[in-house]
C-alpha atoms as a PDB file:
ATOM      1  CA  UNK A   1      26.261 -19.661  22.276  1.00  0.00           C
ATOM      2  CA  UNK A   2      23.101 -18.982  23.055  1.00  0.00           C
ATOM      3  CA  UNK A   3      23.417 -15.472  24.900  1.00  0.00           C
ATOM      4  CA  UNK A   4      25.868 -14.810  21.511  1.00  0.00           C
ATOM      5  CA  UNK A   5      22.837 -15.324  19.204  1.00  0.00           C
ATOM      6  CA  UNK A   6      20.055 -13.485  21.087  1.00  0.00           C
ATOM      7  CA  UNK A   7      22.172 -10.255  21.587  1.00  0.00           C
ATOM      8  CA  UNK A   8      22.862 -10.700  17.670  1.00  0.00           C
ATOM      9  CA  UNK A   9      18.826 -10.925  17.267  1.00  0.00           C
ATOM     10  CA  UNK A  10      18.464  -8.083  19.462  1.00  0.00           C
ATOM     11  CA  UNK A  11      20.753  -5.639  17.113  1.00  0.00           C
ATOM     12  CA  UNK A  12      18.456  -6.813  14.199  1.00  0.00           C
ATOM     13  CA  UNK A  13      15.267  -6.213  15.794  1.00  0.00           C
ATOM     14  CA  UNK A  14      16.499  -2.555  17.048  1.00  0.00           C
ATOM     15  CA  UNK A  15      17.838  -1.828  13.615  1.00  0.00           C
ATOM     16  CA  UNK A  16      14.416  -2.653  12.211  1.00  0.00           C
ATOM     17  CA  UNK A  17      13.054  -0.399  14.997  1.00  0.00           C
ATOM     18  CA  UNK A  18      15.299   2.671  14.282  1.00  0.00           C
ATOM     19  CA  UNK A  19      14.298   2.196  10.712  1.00  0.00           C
ATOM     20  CA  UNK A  20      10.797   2.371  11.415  1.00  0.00           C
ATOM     21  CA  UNK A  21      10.740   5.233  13.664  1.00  0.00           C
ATOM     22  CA  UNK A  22      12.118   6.913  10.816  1.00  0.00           C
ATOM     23  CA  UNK A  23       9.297   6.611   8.787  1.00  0.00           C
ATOM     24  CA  UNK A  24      10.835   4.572   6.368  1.00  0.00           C
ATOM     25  CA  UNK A  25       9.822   0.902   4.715  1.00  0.00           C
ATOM     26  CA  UNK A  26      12.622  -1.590   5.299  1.00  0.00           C
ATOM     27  CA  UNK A  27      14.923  -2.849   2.550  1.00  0.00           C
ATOM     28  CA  UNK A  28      14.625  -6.434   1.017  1.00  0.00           C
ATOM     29  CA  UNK A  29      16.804  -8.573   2.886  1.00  0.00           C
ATOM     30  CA  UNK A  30      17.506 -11.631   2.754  1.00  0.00           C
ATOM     31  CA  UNK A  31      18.459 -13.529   6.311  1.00  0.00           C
ATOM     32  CA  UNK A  32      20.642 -16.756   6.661  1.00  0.00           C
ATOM     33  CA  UNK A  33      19.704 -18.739   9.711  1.00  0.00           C
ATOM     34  CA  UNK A  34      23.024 -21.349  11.224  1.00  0.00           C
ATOM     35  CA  UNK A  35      21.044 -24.298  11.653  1.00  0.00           C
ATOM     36  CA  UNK A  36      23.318 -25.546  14.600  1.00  0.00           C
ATOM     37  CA  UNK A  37      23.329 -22.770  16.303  1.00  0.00           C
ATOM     38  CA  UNK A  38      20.484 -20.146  15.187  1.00  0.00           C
ATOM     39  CA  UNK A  39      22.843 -17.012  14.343  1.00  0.00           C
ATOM     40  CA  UNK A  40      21.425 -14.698  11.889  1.00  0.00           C
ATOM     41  CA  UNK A  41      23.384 -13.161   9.424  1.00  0.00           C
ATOM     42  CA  UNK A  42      21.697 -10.435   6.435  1.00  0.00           C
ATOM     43  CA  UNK A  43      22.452 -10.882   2.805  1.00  0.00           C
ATOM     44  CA  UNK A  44      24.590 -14.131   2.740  1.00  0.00           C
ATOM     45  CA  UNK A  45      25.974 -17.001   4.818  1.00  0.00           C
ATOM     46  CA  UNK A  46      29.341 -16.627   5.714  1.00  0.00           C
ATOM     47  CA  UNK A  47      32.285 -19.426   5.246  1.00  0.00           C
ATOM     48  CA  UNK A  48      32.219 -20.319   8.722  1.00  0.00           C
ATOM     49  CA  UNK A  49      29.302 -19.285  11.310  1.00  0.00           C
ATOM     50  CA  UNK A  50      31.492 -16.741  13.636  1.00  0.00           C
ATOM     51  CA  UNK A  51      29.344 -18.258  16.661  1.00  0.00           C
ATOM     52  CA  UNK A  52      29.764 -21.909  16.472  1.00  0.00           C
ATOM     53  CA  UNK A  53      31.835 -22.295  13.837  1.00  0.00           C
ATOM     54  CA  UNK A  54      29.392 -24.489  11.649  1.00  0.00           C
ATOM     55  CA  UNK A  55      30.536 -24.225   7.420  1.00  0.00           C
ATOM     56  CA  UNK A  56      28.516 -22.545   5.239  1.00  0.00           C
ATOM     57  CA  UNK A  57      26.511 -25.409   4.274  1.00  0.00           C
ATOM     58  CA  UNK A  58      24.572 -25.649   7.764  1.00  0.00           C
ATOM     59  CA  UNK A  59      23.028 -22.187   6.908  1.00  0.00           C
ATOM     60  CA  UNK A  60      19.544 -21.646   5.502  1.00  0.00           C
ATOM     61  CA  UNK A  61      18.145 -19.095   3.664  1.00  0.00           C
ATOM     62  CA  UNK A  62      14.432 -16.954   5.152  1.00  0.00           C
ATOM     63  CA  UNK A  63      12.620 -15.444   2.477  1.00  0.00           C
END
């Protein structure tokens, strides 16, 4: 699971990247953390975390 959640923190960190190469500011997003398993997800927490499958409830929201 691990490995599963880094490459996932990987895509968000080069999709910041990209953005800011571009010259422009990134957009307001709100992140949901699993809080079994650490998978990030933007905007809102799914049903089911797609890693571990932990429900919705386990995720947090990072301002």
């Amino acid at each position: 699971m691990a490995n599963k959640v880094e490459q996932i923190h990987a895509n968000l960190f080069s999709k910041a990247i990209e953005t800011l190469k571009t010259g422009q500011k990134l957009a307001s997003v709100d992140y949901f953390v699993c809080g079994v398993c650490g998978n990030t997800v933007e905007d809102a927490a799914p049903e089911q975390c797609p890693v571990c499958g932990a429900p919705k409830t386990k995720f947090f929201k990072i301002a």
